[in-house]
C-alpha atoms as a PDB file:
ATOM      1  CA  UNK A   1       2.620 -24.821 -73.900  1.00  0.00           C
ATOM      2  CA  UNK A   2      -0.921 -24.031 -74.358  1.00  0.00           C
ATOM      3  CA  UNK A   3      -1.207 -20.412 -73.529  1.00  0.00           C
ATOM      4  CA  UNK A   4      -3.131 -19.698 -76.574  1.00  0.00           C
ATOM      5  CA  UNK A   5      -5.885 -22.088 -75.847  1.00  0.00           C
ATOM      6  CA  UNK A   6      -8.545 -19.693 -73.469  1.00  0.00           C
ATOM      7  CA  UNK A   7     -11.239 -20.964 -72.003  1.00  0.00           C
ATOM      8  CA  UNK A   8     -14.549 -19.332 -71.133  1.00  0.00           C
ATOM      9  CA  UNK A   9     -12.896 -15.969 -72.664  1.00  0.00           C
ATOM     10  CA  UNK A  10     -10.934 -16.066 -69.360  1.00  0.00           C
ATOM     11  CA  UNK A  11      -9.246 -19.367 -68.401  1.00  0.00           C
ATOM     12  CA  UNK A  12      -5.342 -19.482 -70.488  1.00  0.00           C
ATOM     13  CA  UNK A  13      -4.723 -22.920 -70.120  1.00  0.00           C
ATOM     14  CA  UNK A  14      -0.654 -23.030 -69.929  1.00  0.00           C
ATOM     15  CA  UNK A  15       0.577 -26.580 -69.008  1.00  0.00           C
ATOM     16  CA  UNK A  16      -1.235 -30.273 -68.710  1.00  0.00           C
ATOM     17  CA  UNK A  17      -0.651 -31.666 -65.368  1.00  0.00           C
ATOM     18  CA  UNK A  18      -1.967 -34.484 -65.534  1.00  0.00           C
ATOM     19  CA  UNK A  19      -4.195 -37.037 -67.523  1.00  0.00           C
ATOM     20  CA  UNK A  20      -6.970 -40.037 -66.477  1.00  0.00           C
ATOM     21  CA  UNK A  21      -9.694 -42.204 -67.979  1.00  0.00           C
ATOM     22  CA  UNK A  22     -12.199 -38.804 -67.675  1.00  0.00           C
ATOM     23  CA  UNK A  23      -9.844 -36.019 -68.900  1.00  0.00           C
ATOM     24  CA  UNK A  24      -6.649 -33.364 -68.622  1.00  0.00           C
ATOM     25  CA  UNK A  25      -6.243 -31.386 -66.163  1.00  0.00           C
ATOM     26  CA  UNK A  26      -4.374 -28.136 -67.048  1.00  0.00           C
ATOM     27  CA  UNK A  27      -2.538 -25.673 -64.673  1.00  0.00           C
ATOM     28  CA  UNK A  28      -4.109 -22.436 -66.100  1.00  0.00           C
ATOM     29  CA  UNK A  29      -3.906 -18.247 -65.274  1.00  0.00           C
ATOM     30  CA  UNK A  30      -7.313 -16.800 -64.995  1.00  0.00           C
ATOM     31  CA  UNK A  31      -7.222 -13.391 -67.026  1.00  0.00           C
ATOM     32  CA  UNK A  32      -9.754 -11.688 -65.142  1.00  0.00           C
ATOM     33  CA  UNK A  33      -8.062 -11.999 -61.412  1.00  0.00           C
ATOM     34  CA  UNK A  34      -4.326 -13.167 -62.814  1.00  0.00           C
ATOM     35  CA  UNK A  35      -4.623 -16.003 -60.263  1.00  0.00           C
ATOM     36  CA  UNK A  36      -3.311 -19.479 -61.043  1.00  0.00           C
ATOM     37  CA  UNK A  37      -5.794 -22.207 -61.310  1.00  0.00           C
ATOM     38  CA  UNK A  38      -6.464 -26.070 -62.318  1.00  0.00           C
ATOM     39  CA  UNK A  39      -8.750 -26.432 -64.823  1.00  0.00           C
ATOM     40  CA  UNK A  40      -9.848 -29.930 -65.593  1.00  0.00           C
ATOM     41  CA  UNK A  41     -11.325 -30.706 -69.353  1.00  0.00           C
ATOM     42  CA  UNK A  42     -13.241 -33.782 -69.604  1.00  0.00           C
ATOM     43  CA  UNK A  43     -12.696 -36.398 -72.585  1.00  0.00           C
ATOM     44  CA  UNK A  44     -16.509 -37.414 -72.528  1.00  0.00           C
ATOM     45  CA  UNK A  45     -19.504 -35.554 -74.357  1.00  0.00           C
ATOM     46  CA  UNK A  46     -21.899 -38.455 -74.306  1.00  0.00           C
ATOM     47  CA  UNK A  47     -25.198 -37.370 -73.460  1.00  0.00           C
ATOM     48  CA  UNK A  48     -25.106 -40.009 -70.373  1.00  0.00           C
ATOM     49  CA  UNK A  49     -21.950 -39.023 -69.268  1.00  0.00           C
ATOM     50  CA  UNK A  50     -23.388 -35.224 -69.388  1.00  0.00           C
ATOM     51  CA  UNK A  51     -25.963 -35.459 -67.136  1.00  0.00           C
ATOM     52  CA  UNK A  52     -23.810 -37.804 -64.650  1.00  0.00           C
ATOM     53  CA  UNK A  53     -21.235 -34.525 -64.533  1.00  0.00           C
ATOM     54  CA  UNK A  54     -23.352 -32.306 -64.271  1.00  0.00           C
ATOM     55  CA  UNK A  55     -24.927 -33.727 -60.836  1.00  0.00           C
ATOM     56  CA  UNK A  56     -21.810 -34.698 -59.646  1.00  0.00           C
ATOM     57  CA  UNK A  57     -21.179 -30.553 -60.640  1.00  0.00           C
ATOM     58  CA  UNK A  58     -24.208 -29.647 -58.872  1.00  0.00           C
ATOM     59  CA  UNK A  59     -22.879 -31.174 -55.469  1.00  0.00           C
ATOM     60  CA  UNK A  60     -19.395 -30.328 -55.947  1.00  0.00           C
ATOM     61  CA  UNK A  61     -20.302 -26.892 -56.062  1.00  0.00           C
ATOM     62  CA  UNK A  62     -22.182 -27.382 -52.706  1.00  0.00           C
ATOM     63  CA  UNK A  63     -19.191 -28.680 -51.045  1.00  0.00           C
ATOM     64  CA  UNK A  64     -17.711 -26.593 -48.382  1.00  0.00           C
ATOM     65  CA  UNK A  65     -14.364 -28.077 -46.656  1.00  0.00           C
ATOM     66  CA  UNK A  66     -10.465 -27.018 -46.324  1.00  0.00           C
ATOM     67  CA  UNK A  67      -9.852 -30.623 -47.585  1.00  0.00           C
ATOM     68  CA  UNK A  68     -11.609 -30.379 -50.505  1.00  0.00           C
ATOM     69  CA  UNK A  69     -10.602 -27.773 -53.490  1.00  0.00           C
ATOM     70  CA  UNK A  70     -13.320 -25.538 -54.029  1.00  0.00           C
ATOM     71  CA  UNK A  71     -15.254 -25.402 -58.028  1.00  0.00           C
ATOM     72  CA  UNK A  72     -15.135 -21.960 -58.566  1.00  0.00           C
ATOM     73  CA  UNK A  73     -16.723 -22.009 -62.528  1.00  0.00           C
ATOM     74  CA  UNK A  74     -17.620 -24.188 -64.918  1.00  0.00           C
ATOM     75  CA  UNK A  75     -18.416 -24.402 -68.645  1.00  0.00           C
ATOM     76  CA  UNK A  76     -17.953 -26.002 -72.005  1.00  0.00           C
ATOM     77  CA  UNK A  77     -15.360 -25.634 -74.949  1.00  0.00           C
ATOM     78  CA  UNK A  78     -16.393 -24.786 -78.592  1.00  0.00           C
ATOM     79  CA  UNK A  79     -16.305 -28.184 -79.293  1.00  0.00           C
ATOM     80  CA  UNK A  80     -18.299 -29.539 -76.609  1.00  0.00           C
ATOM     81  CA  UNK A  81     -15.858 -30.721 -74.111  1.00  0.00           C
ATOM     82  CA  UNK A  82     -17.030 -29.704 -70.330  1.00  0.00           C
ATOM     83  CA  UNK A  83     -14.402 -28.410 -67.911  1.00  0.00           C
ATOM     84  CA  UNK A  84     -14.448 -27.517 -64.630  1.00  0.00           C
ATOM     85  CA  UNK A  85     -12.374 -24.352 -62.803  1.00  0.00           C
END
């Protein structure tokens, strides 16, 4: 579907999964291992809903639990959207 659209110059998003109020999440092939992964591309770029993410990022990343998927990357599109891997 959207194997053209490559995030981070390694993320190839291939299928939306599923949508909410804060974004898409995309099932995606990482072209540096060839694993599959979930990719989640957030609708806001509002400077207040930045810095929210990007704490809520910050502990995320600090998160270690097999209940919990891990955040293995993060980044932001051309256009400003933030996504997490």
């Amino acid at each position: 579907m959207r194997g053209s659209v490559v995030l981070g110059g390694r993320y190839a998003l291939e299928a939306a999964v599923a949508t909410d109020s804060t974004g898409t999440t995309f099932r995606a092939r990482d072209r540096e291992t060839g694993e599959r992964v979930a990719v989640k591309r957030f609708a806001s770029t509002a400077p207040e809903d930045r810095g929210r993410l990007e704490r809520d990022l910050a502990t995320i990343q600090r998160l270690r639990h097999d209940a919990i998927i891990a955040c293995n990357d993060a980044g932001t599109t051309e256009t400003g959207e933030p996504y997490l891997v």
